[in-house]
C-alpha atoms as a PDB file:
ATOM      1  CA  UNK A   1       4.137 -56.732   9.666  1.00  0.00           C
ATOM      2  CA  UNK A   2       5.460 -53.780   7.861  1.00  0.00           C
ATOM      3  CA  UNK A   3       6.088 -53.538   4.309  1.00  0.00           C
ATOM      4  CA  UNK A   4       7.614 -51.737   1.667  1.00  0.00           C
ATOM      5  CA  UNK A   5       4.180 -50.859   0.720  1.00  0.00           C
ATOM      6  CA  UNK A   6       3.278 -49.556   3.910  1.00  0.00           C
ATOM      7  CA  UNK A   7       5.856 -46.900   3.307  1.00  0.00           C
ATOM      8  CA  UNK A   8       4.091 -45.665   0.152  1.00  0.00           C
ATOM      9  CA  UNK A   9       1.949 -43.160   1.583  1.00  0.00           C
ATOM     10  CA  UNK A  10       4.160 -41.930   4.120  1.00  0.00           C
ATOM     11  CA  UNK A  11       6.638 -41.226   1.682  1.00  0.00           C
ATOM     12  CA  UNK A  12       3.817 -39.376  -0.906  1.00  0.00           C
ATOM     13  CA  UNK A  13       2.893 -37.017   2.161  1.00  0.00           C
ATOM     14  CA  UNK A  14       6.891 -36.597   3.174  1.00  0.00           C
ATOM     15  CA  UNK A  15       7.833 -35.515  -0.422  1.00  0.00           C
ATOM     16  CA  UNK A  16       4.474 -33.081  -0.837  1.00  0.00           C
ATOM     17  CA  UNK A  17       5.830 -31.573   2.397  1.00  0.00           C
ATOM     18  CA  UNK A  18       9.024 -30.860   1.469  1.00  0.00           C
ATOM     19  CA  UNK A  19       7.817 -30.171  -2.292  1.00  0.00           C
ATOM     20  CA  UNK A  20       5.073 -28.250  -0.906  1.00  0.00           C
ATOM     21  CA  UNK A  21       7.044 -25.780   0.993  1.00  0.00           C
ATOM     22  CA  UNK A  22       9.821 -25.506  -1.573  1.00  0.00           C
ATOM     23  CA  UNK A  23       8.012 -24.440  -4.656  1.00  0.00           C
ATOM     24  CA  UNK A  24       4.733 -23.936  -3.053  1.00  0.00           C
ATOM     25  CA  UNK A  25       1.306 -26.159  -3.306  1.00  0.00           C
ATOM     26  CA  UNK A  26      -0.441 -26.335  -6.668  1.00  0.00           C
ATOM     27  CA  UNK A  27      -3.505 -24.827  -4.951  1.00  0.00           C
ATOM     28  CA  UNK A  28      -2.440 -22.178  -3.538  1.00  0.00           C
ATOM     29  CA  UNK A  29      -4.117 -18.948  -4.701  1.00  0.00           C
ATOM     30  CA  UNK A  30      -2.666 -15.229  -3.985  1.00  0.00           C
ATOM     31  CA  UNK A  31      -4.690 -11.901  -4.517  1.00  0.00           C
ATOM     32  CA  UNK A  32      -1.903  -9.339  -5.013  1.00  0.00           C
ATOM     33  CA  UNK A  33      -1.316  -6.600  -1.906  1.00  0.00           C
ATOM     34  CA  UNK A  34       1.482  -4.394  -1.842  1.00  0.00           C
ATOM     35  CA  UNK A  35       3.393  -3.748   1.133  1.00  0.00           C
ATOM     36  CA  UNK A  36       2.639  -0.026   2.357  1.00  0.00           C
ATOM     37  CA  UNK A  37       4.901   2.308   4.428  1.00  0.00           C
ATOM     38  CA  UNK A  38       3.488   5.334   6.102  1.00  0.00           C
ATOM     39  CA  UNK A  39       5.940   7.643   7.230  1.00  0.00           C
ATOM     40  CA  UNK A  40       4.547  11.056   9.638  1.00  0.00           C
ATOM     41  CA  UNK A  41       7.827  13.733   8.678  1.00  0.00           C
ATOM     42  CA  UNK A  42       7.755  17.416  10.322  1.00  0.00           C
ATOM     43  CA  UNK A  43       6.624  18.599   7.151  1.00  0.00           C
ATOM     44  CA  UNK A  44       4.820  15.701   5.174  1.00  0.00           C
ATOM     45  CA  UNK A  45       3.321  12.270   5.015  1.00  0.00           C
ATOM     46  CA  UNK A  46       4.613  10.005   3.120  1.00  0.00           C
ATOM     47  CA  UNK A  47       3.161   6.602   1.389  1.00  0.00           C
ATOM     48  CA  UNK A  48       5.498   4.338   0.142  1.00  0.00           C
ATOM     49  CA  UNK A  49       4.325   1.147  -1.639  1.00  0.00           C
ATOM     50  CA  UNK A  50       5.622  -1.506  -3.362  1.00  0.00           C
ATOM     51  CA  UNK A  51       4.141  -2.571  -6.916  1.00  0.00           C
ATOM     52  CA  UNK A  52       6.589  -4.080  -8.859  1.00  0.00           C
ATOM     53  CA  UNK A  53       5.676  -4.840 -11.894  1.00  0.00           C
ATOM     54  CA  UNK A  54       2.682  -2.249 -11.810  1.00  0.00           C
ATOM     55  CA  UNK A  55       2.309   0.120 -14.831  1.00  0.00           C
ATOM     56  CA  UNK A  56       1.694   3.635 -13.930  1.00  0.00           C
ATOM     57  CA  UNK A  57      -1.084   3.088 -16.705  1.00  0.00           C
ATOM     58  CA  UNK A  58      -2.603   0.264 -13.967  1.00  0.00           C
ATOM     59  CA  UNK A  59      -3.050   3.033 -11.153  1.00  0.00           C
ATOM     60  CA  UNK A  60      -5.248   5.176  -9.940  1.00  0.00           C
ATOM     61  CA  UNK A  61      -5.124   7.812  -6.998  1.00  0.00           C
ATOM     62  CA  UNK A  62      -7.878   9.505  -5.820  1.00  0.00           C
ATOM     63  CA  UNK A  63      -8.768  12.292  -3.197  1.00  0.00           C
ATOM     64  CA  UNK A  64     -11.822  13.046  -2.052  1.00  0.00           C
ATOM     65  CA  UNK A  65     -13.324  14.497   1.440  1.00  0.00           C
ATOM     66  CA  UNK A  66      -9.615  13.836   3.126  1.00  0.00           C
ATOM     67  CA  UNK A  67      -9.806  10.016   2.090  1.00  0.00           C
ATOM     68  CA  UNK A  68      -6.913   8.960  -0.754  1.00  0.00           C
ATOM     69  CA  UNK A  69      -7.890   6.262  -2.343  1.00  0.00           C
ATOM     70  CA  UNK A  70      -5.458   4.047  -4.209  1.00  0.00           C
ATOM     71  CA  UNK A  71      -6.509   1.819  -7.173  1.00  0.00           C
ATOM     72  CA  UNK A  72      -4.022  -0.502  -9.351  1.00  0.00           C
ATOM     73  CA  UNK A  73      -3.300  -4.003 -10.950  1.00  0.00           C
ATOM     74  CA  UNK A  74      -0.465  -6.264 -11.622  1.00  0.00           C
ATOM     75  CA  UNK A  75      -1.198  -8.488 -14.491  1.00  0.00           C
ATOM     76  CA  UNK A  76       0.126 -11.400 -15.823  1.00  0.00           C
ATOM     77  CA  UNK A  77       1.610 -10.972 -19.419  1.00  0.00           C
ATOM     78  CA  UNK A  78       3.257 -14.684 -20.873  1.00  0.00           C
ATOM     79  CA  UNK A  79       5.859 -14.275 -23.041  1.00  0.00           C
ATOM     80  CA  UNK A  80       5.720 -15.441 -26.405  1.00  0.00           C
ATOM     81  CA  UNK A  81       7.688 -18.918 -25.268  1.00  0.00           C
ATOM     82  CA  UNK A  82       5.872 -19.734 -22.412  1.00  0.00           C
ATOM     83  CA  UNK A  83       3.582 -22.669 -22.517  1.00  0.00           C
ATOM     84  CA  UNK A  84       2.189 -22.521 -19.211  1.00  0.00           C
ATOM     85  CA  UNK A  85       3.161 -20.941 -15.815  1.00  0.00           C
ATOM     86  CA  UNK A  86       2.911 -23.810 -13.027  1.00  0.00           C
ATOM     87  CA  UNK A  87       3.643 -21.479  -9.985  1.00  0.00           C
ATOM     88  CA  UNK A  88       4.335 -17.395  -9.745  1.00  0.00           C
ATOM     89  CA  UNK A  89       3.998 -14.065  -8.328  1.00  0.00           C
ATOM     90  CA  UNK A  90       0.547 -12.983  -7.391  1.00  0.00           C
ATOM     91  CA  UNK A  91      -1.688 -10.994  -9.791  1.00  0.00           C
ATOM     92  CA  UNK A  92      -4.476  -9.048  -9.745  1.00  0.00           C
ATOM     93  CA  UNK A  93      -6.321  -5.555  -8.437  1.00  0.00           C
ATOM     94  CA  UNK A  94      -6.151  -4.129  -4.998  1.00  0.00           C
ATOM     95  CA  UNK A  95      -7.531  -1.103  -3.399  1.00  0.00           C
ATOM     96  CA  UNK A  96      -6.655   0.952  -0.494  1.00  0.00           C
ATOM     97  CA  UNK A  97      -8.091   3.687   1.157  1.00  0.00           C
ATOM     98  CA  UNK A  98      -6.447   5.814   3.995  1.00  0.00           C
ATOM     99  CA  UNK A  99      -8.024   8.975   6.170  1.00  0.00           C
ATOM    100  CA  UNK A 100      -5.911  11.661   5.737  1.00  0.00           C
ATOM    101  CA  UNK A 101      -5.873  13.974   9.098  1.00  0.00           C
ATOM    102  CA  UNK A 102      -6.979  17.515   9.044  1.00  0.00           C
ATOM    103  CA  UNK A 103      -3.668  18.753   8.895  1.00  0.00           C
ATOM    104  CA  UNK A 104      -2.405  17.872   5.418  1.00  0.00           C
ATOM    105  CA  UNK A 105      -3.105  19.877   2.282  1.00  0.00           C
ATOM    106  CA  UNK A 106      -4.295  17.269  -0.125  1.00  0.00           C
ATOM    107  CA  UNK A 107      -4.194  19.971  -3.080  1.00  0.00           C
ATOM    108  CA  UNK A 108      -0.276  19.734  -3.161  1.00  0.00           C
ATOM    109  CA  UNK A 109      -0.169  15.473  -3.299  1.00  0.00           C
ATOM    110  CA  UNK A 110       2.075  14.486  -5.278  1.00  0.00           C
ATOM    111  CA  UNK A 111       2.770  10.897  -6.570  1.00  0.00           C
ATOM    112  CA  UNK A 112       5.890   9.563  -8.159  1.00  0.00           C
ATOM    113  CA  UNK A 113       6.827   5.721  -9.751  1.00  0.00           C
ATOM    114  CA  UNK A 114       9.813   4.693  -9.226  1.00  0.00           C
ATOM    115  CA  UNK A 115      11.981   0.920  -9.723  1.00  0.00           C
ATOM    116  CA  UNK A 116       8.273  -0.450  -8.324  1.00  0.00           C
ATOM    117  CA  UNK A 117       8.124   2.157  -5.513  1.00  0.00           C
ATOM    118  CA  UNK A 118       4.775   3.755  -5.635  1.00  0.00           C
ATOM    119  CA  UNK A 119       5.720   7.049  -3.510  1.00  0.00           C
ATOM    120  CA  UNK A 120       2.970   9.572  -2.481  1.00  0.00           C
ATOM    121  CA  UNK A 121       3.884  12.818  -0.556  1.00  0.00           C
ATOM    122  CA  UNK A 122       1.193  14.627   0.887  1.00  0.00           C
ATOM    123  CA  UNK A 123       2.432  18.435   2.253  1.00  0.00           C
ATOM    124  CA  UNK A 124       1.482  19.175   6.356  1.00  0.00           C
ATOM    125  CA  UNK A 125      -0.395  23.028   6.562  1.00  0.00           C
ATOM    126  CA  UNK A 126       2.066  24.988   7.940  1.00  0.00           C
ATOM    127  CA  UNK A 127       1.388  25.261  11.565  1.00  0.00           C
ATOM    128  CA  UNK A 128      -0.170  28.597  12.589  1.00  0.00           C
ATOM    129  CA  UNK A 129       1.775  30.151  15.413  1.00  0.00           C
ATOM    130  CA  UNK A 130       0.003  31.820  18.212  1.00  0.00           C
ATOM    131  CA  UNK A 131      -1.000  35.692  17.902  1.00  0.00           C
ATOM    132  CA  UNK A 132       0.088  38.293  20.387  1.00  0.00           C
ATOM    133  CA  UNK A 133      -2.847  40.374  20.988  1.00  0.00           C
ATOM    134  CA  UNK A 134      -1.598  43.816  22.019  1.00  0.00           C
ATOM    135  CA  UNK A 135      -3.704  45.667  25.090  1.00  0.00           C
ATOM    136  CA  UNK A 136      -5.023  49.178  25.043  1.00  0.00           C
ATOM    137  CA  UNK A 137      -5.310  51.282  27.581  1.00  0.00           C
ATOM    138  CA  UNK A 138      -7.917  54.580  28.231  1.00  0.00           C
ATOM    139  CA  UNK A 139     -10.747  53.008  26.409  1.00  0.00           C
ATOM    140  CA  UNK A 140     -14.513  51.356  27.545  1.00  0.00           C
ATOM    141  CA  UNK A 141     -13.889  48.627  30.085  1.00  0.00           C
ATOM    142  CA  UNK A 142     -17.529  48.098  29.734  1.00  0.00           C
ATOM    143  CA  UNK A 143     -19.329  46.137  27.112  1.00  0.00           C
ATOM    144  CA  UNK A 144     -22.624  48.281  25.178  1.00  0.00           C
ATOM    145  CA  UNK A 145     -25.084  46.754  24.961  1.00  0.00           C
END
């Protein structure tokens, strides 16, 4: 025979589904990431990555032997109301580290914060064009040696 008693726990696990997936589960840990965009041009490469909330303080952007390393943290500051946070953004440091190809000039990177857009541009060398090499005529076709 079912009771209204029997419904009890069905109910609990209905509600911390739908509770669960609307405001998220109390146990739920996030390490911060940002979202990256890598964007080949004619001219450039361009990094594009999203830190909102990210002080320009909080990063760091390295370059060494053609790998770019970037460094940063988001971190949690309560304001002077707040008694305790029950569920938010994600916090914390990340790293990332890219190979940059041969055919950028990592001397002329240039980074740039903007409304939580992290934006690296990283110049192409120009591309060498093929040299004509003009024949003479009347001299040794024979090699000294």
């Amino acid at each position: 025979m079912f009771t209204a008693f029997d419904a009890v726990p069905m109910l609990d696990s209905v509600l911390d589904d739908v509770m669960g997936s609307a405001l998220g589960y109390a146990t739920k840990t996030a390490r911060f990431a940002p979202a990256a965009d890598i964007i080949a041009k004619e001219h450039e490469i361009v990094f594009q990555l999203d830190v909102p909330g990210v002080k320009s303080e909080n990063l760091e952007i390295t370059l060494e032997n053609r790998v770019l390393s970037i460094k940063g943290a988001r971190k949690y500051e309560a304001g002077p109301n707040e008694q305790q946070m029950l569920l938010g953004r994600a916090y914390g440091e990340f790293s990332l580290r890219y190979t940059l190809p041969e055919t950028v000039n990592g001397d002329q990177l240039v980074a740039c914060l903007a409304d939580g857009v992290l934006t690296l541009r990283v110049p192409k060398h120009p591309k060498t064009q093929p040299r004509k090499i003009q024949i003479s005529g009347g001299g040794h076709s024979q090699l000294s040696t």
